[in-house]
N, C-alpha and C. Protein backbone atom coordinates (compact mmCIF):
# COMPACT_ATOMS: atom_id res chain seq x y z
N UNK A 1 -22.61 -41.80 -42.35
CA UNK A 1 -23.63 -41.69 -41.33
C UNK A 1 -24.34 -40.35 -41.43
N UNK A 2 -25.76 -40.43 -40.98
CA UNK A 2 -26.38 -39.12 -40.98
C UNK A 2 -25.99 -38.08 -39.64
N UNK A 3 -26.53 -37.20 -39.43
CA UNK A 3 -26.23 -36.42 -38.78
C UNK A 3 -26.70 -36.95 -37.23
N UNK A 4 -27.67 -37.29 -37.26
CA UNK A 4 -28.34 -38.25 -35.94
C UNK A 4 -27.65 -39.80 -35.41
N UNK A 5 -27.53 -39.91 -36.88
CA UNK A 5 -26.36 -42.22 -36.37
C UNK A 5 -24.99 -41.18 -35.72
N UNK A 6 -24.43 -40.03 -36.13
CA UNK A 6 -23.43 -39.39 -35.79
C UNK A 6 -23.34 -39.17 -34.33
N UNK A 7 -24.33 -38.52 -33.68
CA UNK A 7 -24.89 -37.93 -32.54
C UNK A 7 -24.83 -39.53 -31.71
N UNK A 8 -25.56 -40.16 -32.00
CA UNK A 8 -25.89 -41.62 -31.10
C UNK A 8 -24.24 -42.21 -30.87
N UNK A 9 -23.97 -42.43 -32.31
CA UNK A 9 -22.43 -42.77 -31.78
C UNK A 9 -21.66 -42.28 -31.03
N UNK A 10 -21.29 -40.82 -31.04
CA UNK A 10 -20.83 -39.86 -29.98
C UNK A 10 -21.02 -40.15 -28.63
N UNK A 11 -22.57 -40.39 -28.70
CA UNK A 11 -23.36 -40.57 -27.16
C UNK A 11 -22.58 -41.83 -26.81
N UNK A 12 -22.79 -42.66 -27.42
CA UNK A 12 -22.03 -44.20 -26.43
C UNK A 12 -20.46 -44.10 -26.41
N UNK A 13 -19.98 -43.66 -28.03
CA UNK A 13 -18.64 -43.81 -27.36
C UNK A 13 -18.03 -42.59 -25.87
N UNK A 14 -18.61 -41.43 -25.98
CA UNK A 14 -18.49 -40.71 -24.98
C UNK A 14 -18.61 -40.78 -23.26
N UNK A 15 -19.30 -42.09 -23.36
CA UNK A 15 -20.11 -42.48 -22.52
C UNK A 15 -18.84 -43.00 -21.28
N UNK A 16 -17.61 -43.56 -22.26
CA UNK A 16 -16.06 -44.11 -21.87
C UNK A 16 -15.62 -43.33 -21.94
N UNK A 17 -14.75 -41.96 -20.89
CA UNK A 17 -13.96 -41.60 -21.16
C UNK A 17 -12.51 -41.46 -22.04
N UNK A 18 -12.23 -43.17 -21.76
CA UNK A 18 -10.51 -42.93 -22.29
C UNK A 18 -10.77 -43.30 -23.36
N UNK A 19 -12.02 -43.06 -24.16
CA UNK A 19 -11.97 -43.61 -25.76
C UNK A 19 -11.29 -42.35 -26.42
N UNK A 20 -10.55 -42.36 -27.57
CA UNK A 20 -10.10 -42.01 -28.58
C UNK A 20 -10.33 -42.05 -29.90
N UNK A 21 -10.65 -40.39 -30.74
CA UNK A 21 -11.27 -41.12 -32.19
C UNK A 21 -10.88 -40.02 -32.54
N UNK A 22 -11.19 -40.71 -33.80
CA UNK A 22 -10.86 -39.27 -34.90
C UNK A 22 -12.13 -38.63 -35.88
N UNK A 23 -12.56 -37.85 -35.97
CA UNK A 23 -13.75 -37.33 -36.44
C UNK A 23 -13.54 -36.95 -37.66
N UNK A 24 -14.55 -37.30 -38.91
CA UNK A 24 -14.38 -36.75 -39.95
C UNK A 24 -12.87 -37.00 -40.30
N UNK A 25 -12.74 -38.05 -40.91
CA UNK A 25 -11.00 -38.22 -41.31
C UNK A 25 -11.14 -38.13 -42.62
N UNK A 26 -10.66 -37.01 -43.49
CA UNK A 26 -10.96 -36.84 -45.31
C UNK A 26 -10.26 -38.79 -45.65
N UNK A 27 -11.21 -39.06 -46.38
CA UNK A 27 -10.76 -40.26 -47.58
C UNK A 27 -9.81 -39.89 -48.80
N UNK A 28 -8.63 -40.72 -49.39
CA UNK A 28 -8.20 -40.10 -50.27
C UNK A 28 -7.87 -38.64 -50.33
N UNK A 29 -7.45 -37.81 -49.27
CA UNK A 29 -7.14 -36.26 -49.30
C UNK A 29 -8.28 -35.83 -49.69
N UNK A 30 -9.54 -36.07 -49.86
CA UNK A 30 -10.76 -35.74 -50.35
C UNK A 30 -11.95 -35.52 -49.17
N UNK A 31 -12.34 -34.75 -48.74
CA UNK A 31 -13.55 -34.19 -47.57
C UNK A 31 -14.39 -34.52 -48.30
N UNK A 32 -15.08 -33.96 -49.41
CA UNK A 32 -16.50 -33.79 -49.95
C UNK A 32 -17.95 -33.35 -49.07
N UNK A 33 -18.31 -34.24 -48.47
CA UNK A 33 -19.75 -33.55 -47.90
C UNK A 33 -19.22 -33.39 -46.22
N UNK A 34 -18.16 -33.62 -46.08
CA UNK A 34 -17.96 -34.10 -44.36
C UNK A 34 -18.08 -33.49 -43.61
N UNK A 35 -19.15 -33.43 -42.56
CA UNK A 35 -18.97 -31.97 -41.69
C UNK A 35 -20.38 -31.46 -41.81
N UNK A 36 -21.59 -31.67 -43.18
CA UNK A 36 -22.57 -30.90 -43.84
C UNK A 36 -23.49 -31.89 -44.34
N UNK A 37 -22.97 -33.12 -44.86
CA UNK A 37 -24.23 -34.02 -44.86
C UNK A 37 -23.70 -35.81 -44.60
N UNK A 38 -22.47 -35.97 -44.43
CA UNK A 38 -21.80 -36.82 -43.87
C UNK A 38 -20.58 -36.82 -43.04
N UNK A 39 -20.76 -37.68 -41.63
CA UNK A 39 -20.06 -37.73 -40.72
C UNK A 39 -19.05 -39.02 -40.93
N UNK A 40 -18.44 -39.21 -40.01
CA UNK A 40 -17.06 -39.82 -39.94
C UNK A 40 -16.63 -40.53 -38.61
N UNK A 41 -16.75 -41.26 -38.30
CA UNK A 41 -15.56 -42.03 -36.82
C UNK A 41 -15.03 -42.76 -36.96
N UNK A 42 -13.56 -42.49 -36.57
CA UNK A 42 -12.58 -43.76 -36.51
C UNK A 42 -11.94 -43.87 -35.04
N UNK A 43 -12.27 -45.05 -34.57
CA UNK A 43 -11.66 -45.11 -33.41
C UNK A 43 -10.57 -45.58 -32.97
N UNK A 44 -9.70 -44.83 -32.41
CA UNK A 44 -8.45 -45.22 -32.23
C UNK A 44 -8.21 -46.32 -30.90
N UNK A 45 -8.94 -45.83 -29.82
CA UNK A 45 -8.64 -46.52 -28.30
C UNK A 45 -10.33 -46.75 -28.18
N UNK A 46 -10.00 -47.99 -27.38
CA UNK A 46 -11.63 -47.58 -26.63
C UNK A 46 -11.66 -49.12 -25.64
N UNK A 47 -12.77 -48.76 -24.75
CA UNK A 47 -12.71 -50.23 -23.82
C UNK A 47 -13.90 -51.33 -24.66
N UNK A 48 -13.34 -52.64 -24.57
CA UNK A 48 -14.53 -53.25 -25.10
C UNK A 48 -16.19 -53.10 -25.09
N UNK A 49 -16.22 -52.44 -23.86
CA UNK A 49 -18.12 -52.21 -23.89
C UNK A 49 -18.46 -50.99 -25.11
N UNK A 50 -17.29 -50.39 -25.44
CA UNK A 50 -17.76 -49.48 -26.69
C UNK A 50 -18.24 -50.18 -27.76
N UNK A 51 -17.36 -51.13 -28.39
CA UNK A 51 -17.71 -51.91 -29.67
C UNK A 51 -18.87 -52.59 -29.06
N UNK A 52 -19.25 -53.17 -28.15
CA UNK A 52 -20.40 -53.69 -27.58
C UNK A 52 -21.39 -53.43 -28.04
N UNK A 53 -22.02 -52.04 -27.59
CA UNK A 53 -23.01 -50.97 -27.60
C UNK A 53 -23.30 -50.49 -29.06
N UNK A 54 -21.78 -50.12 -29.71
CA UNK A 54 -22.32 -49.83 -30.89
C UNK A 54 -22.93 -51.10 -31.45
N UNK A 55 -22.55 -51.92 -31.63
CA UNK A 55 -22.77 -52.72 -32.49
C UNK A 55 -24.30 -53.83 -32.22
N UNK A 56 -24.59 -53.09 -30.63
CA UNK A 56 -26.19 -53.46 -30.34
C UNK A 56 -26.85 -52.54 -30.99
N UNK A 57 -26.69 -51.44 -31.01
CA UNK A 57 -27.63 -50.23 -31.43
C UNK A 57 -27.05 -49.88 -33.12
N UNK A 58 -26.96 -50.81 -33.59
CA UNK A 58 -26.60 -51.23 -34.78
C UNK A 58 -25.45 -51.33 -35.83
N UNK A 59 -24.82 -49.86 -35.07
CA UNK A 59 -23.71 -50.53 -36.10
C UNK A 59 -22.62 -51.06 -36.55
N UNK A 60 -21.53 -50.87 -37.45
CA UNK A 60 -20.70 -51.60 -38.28
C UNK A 60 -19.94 -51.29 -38.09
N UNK A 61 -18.73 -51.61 -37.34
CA UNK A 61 -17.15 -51.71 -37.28
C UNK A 61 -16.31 -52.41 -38.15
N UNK A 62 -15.35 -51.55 -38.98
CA UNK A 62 -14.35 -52.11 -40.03
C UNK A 62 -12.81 -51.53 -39.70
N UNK A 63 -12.19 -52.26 -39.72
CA UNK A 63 -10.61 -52.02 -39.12
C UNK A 63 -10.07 -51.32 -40.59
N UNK A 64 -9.03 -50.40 -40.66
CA UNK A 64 -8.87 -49.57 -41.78
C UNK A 64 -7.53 -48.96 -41.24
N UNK A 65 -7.12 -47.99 -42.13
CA UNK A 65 -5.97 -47.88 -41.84
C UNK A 65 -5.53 -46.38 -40.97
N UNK A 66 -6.84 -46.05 -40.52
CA UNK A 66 -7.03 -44.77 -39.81
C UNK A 66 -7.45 -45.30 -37.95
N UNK A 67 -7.65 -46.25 -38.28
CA UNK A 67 -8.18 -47.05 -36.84
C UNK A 67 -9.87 -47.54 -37.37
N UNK A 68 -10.59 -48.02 -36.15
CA UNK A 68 -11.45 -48.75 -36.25
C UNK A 68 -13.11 -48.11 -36.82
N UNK A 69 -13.44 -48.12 -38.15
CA UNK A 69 -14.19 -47.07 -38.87
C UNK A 69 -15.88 -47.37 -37.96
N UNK A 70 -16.52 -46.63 -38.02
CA UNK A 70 -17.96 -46.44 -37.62
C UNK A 70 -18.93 -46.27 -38.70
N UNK A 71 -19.80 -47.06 -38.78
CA UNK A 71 -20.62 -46.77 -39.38
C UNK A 71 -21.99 -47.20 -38.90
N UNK A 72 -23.62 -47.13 -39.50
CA UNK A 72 -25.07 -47.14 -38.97
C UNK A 72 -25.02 -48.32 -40.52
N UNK A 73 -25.64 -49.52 -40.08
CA UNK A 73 -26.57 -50.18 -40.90
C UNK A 73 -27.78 -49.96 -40.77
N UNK A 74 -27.86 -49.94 -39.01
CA UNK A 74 -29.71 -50.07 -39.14
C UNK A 74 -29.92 -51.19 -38.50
C-alpha cells in the first residue's frame, strides 16, 4: 500500500476501538522498503463493520499467518 491507502486504512480501522493490528510486519525476516515507500496491516481483532468498510472503500483482505493482511486494489 502507498502511503495514503495506509492513512485511509488506519482511518476506518481506528474508527473501532477494540481493533487490533500489527503494522508493518517484515515478510520472510525481510523489511525492505517498509516504513519509506511501503506499508503493512495485519489485523489481528476487529468488529465486523471493519472488514465492511474496508472492503467498500476498496480493499483486499487475505487471511495469512500473521492475521488478516490489508491491502488497496482500487
Amino acid at each position: 500500500m502507498t502511503q495514503g491507502q495506509f492513512l485511509k486504512a488506519l482511518e476506518i480501522i481506528s474508527s473501532h476501538y477494540s481493533s487490533q493490528i500489527t503494522i508493518n510486519q517484515p515478510v520472510n525476516d525481510f523489511v525492505g522498503d517498509l516504513g519509506t515507500k511501503k506499508w503493512t496491516i495485519h489485523i489481528n481483532k476487529c468488529v465486523p463493520a471493519v472488514i465492511k468498510q474496508l472492503i467498500a472503500d476498496g480493499f483486499i483482505l487475505s487471511m495469512g499467518e500473521h492475521g488478516l493482511s490489508v491491502d488497496f486494489i482500487g
